[in-house]
Protein backbone atom coordinates (compact mmCIF):
# COMPACT_ATOMS: atom_id res chain seq x y z
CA UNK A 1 10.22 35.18 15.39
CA UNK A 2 8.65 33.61 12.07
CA UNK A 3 4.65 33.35 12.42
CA UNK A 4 3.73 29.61 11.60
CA UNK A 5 2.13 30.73 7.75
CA UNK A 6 5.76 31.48 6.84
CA UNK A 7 6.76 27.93 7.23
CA UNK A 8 10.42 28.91 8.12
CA UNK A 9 13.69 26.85 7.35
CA UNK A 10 15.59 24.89 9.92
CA UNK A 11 18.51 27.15 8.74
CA UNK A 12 16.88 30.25 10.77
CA UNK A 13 17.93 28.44 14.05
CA UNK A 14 21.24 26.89 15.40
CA UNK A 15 21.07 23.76 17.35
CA UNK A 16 23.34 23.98 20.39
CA UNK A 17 22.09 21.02 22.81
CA UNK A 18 20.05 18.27 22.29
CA UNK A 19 17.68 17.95 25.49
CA UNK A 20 15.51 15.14 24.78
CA UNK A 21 14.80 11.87 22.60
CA UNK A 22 11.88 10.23 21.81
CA UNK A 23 10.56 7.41 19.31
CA UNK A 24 9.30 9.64 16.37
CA UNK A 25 11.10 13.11 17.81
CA UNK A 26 14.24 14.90 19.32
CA UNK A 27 14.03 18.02 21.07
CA UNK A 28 16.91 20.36 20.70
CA UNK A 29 17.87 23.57 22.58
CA UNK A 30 18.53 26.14 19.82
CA UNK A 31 19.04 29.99 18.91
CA UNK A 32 17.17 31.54 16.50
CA UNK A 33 19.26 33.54 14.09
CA UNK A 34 17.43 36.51 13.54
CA UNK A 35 15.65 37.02 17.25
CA UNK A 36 17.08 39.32 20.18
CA UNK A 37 15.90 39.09 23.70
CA UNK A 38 14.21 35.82 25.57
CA UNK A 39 13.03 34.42 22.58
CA UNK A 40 16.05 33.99 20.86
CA UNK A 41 16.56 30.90 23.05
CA UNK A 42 14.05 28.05 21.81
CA UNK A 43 13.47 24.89 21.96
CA UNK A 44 13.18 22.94 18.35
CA UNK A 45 10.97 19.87 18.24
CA UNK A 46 12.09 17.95 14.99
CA UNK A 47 11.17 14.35 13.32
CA UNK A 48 13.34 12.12 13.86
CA UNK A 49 14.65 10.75 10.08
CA UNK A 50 13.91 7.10 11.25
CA UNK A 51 10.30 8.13 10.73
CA UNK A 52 10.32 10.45 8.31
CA UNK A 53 8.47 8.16 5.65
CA UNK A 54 5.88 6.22 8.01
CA UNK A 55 2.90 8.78 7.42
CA UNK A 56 1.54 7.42 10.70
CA UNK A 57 4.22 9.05 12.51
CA UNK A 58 3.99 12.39 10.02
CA UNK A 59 0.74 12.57 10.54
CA UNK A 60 0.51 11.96 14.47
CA UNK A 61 3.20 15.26 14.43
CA UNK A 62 1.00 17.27 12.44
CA UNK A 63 -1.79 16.23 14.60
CA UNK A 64 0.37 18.28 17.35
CA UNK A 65 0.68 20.91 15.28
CA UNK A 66 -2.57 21.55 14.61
CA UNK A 67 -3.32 21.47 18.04
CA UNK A 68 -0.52 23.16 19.77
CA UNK A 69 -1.46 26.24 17.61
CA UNK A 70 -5.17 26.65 18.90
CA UNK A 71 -4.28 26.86 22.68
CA UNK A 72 -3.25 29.48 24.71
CA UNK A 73 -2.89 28.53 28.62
CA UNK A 74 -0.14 29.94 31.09
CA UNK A 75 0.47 26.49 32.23
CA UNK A 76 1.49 25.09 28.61
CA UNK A 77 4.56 25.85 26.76
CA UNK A 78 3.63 28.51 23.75
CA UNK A 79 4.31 27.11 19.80
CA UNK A 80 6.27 29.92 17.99
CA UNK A 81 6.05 28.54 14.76
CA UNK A 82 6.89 25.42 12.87
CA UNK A 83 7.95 24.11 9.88
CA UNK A 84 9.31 21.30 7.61
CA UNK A 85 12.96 21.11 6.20
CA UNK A 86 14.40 18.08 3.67
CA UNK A 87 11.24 16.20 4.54
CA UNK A 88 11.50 16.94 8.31
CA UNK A 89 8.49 17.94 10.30
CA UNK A 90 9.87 20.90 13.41
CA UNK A 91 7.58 22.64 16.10
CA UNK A 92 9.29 25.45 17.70
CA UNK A 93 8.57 26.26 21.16
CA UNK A 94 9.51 28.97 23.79
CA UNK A 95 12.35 27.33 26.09
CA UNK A 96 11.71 27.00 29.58
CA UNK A 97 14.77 26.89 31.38
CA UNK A 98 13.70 24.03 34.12
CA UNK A 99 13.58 20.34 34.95
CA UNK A 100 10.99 17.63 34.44
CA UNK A 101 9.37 16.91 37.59
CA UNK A 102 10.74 13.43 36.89
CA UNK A 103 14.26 15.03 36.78
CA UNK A 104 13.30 16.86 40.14
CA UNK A 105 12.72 13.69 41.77
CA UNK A 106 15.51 12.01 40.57
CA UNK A 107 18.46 14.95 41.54
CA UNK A 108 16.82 14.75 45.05
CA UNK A 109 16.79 10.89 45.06
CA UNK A 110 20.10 11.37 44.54
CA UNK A 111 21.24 13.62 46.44
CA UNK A 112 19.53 11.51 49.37
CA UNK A 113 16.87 14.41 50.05
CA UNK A 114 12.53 13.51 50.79
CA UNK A 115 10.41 13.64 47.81
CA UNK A 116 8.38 16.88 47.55
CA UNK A 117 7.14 18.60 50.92
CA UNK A 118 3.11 17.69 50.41
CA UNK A 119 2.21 21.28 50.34
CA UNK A 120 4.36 21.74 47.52
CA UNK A 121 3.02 18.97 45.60
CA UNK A 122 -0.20 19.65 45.96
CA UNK A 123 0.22 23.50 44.45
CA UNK A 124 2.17 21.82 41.46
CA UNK A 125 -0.94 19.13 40.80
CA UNK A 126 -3.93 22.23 41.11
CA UNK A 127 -1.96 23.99 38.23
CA UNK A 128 -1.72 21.00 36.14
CA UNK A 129 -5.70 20.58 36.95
CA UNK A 130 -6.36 23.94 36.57
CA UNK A 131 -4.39 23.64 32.82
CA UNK A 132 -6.41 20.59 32.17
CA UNK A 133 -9.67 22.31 32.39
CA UNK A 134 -8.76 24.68 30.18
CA UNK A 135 -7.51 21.58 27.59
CA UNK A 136 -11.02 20.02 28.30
CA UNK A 137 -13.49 22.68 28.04
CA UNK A 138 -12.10 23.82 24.36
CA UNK A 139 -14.70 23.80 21.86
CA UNK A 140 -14.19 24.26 18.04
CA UNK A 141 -15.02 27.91 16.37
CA UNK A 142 -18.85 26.23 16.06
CA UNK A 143 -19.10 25.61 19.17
CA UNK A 144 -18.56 22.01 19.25
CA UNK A 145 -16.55 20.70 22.53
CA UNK A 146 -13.16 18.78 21.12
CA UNK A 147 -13.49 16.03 23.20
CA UNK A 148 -9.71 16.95 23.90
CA UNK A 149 -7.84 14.65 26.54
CA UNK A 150 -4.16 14.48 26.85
CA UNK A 151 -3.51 11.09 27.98
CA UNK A 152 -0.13 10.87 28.67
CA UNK A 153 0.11 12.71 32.45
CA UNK A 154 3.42 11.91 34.25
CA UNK A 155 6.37 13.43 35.67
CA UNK A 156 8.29 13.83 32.64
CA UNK A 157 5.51 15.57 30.90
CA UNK A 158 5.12 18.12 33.44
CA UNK A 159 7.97 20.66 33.86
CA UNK A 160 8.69 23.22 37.14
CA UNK A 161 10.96 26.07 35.39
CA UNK A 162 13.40 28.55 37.65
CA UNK A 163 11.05 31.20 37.75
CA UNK A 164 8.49 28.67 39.43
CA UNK A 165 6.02 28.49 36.94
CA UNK A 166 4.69 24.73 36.09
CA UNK A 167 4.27 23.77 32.44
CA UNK A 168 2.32 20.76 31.15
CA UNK A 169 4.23 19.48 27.58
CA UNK A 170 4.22 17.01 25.25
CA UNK A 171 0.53 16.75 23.40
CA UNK A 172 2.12 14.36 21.16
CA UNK A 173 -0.48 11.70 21.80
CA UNK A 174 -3.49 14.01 22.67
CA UNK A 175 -6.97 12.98 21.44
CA UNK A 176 -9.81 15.38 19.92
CA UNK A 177 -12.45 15.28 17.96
CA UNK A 178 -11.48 15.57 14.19
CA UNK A 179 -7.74 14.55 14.92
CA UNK A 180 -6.07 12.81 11.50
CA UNK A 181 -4.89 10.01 13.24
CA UNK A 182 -6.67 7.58 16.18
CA UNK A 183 -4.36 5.28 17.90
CA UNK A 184 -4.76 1.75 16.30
CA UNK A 185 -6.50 -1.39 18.32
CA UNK A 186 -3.97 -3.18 20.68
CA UNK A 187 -0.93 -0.31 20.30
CA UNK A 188 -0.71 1.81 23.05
CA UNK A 189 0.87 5.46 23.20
CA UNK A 190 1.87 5.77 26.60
CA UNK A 191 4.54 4.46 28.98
CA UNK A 192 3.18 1.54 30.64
CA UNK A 193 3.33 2.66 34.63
CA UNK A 194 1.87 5.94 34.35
CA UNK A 195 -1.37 4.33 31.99
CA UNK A 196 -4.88 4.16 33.02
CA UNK A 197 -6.60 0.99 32.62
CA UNK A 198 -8.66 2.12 29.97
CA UNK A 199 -6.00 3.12 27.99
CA UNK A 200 -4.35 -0.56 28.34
CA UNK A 201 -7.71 -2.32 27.07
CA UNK A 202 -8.34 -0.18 24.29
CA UNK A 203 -11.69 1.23 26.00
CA UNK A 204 -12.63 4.69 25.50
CA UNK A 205 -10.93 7.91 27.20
CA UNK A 206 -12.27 10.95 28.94
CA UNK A 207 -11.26 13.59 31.41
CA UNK A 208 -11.44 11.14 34.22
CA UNK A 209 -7.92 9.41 32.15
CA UNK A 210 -6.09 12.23 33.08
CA UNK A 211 -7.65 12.60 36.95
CA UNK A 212 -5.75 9.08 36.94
CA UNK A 213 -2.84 10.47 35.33
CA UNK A 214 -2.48 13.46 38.06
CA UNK A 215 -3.03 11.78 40.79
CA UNK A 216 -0.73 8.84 39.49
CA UNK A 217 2.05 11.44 39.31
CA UNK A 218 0.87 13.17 42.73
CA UNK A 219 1.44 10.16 44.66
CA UNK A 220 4.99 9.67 42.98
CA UNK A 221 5.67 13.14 43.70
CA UNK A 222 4.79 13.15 47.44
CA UNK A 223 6.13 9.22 48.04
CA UNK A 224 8.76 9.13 45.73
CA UNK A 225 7.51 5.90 44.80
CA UNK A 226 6.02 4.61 41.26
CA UNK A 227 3.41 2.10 42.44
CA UNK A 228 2.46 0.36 39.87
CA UNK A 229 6.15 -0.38 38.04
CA UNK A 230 7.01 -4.01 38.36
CA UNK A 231 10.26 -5.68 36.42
CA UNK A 232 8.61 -6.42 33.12
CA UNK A 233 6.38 -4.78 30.74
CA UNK A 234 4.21 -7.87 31.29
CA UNK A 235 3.62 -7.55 35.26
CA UNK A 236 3.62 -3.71 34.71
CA UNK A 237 0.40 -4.30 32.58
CA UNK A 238 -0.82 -6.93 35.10
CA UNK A 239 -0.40 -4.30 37.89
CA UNK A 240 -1.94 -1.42 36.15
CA UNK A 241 -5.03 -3.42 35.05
CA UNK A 242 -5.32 -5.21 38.29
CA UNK A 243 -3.63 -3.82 41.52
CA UNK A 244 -4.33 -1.20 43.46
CA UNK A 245 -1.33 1.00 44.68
CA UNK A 246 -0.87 0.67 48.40
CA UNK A 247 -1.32 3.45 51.12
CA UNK A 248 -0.20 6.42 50.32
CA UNK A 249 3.01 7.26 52.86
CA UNK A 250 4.46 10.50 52.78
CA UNK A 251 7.78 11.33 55.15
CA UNK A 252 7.82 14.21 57.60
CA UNK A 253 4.25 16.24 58.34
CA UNK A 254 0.82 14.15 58.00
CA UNK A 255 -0.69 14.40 54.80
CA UNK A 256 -4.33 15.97 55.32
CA UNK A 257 -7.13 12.46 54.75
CA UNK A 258 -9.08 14.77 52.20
CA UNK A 259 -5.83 14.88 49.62
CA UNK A 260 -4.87 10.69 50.72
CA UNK A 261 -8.63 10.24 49.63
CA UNK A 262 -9.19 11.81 46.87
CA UNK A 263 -5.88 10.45 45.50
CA UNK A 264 -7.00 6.62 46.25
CA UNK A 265 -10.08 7.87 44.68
CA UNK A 266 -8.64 8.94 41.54
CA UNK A 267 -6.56 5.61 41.54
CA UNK A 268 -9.93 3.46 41.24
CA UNK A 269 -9.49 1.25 38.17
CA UNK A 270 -13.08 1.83 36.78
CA UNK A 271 -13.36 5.23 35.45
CA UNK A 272 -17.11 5.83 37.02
CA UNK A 273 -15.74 5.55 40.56
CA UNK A 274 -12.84 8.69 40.31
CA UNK A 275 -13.85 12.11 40.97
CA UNK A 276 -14.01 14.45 38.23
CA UNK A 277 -11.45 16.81 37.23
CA UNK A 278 -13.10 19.83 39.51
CA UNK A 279 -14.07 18.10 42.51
CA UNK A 280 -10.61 16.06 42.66
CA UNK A 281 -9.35 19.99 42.52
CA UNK A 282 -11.43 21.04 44.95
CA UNK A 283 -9.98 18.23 47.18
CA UNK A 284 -6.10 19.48 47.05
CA UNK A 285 -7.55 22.96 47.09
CA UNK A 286 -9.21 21.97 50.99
CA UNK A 287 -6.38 19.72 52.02
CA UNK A 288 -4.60 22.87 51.35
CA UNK A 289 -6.67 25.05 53.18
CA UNK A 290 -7.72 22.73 56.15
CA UNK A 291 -4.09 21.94 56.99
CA UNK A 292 -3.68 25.23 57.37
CA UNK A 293 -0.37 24.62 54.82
CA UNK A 294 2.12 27.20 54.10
CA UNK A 295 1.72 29.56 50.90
CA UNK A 296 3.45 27.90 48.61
CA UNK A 297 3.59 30.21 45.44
CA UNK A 298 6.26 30.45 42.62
CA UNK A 299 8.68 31.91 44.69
CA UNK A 300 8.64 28.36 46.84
CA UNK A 301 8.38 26.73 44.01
CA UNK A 302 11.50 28.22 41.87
CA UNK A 303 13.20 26.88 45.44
CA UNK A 304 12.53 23.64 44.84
CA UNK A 305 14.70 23.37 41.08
CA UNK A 306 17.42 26.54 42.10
CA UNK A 307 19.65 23.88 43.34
CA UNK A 308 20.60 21.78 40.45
CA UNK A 309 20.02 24.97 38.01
CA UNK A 310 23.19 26.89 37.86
CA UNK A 311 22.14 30.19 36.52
CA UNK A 312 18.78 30.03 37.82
CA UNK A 313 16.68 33.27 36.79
CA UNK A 314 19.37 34.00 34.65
CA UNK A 315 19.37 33.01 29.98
CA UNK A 316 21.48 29.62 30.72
CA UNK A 317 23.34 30.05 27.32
CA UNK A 318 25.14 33.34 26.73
CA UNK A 319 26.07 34.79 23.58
CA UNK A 320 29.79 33.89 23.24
CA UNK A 321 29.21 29.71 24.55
CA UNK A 322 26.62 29.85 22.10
CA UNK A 323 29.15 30.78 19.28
CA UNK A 324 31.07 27.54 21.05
CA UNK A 325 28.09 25.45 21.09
CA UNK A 326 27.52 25.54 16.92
CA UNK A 327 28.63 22.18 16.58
CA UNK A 328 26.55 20.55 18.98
CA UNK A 329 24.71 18.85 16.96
CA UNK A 330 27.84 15.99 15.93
CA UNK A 331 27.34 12.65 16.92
CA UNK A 332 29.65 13.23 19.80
CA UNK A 333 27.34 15.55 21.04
CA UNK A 334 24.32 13.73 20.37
CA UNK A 335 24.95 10.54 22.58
CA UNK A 336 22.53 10.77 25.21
CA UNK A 337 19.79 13.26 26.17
CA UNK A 338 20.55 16.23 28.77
CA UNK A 339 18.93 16.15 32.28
CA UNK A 340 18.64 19.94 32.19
CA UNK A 341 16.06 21.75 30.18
CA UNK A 342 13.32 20.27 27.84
CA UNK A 343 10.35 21.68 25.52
CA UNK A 344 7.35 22.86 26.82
């Protein structure tokens, strides 16, 4: 695989699949020509053309770029290498062969099963705690802390791939210290029912954003509900600014009162009154233990995705439907964004 000084060509990869689309980006499954083995399976972030000439945009991707490329966490998806081809910004990632926890929920909404067991849940929030201390406690090589906070926590940033593992993705709108873009007064970078209140009033953001972000997505996860979506933008803003989610009600066994409180706790609309980032994990880490809860390691977790991942464990594109797949990248194809699979 190309080493990101090389700058390689989009021609060194095939696009087979695209898996997701976003305002300024698309994410593509692809095959890198001249790799063998697990990493000849990647997944290709690329610029979408629309935005090819705002330098706004160009710059907010290079801001991930720059970024991606100084971290190295289990729970975050590695950068390979990336590039630019006809005026077209790519990151290339390794491709984790999962779902979006918000694609989790959904298959089992839909297939009329609970939301997450709570011990499950739980496990899947300490990693993505356990990744954000590592993404908060970076410092620069003079030993300056980057003020780094990824702002954008929700289920379809955080992935659960077949082998269990959990992977936090999409820094896209991360802020640090020296970044070369800041998000402009009164535009916000998020999706409305997963923001902090901060983030709506253009106040400023630290760790305690994402506490709010985790346990935002915790409660979805072990209620299936999203409590603060209304029917418009409009009340969704009203509701995140103003209301507080209700009690937390989770089917089948009692949820311990240590997890249901430090969850309401993180909820608080004033920064100040959440717990911080360690003591809200030391909070799932004793509801865990006090309950006495089952181990719930990746084993259990891979469980929870095997069902609506054919193949699970196993590459998901083989050689030969890869030489089938070349043209996936015709409009045809292109139409709407898989459920299976995304970046890390």
């Amino acid at each position: 695989m190309p080493t990101p000084q090389q700058s390689p060509s989009l021609d060194a990869f095939v696009l087979l699949k695209r898996l997701a689309l976003g305002a300024m980006s698309e994410v593509f499954l692809a095959e890198a020509k001249t790799a063998a083995g697990p990493d000849r399976l990647v997944a290709l972030k690329r610029m979408r053309p629309e935005v090819a000439g705002d330098s706004v945009w160009v710059q907010q991707f290079l801001d991930e770029a720059h970024l991606t490329r100084l971290l190295n966490h289990p729970f975050l998806a590695r950068l390979l290498t990336f590039g630019q081809h006809e005026g077209l910004l790519f990151l290339v990632f390794e491709y984790v062969h999962g779902l979006t926890l918000a694609q989790l929920l959904e298959s089992r909404r839909a297939s009329g099963s609970a939301p997450l067991p709570w011990p499950h849940a739980t496990r899947i929030a300490a990693c993505v705690c356990e990744c954000l201390d590592y993404l908060h406690g970076l410092r620069s090589r003079e030993g300056e802390p980057l003020g780094l906070v990824h702002r954008d926590i929700h289920p379809g940033n955080i992935m659960l791939a077949d082998t269990g593992a959990v992977k936090l993705i999409d820094l896209g709108i991360a802020r640090r210290a020296g970044r070369l873009t800041e998000t402009q007064p009164g535009f916000v970078k998020v999706r409305l029912e997963y923001a902090a209140p901060e983030q709506l009033r253009g106040a400023p953001v630290d760790g305690r954003t994402d506490v709010h972000g985790v346990a935002l997505t915790l409660y979805e996860l072990l209620s299936g509900v999203q409590p603060l979506r209304r029917d418009s933008p409009a009340q969704t803003m009203e509701a995140v600014l103003k209301e507080v989610p209700g009690r937390l009600r989770v089917p089948g066994p009692a949820l311990p009162d240590v997890l249901r409180r430090a969850v309401m706790a993180a909820l608080s609309k004033e920064p100040e009154r959440r717990p911080s980032l360690a003591d809200f994990r030391a909070a799932l880490d004793a509801g865990l233990r006090t309950a006495r809860a089952p181990m719930v390691g990746l084993p259990e977790l891979a469980d929870l995705v095997a069902p609506w991942l054919p193949g699970a464990g196993r590459l998901p594109w083989s050689r030969e439907r890869a030489q089938d797949e070349r043209t996936a990248t015709s409009t045809a194809e292109l139409s709407g964004a898989s459920r299976r699979g995304t970046k890390g």
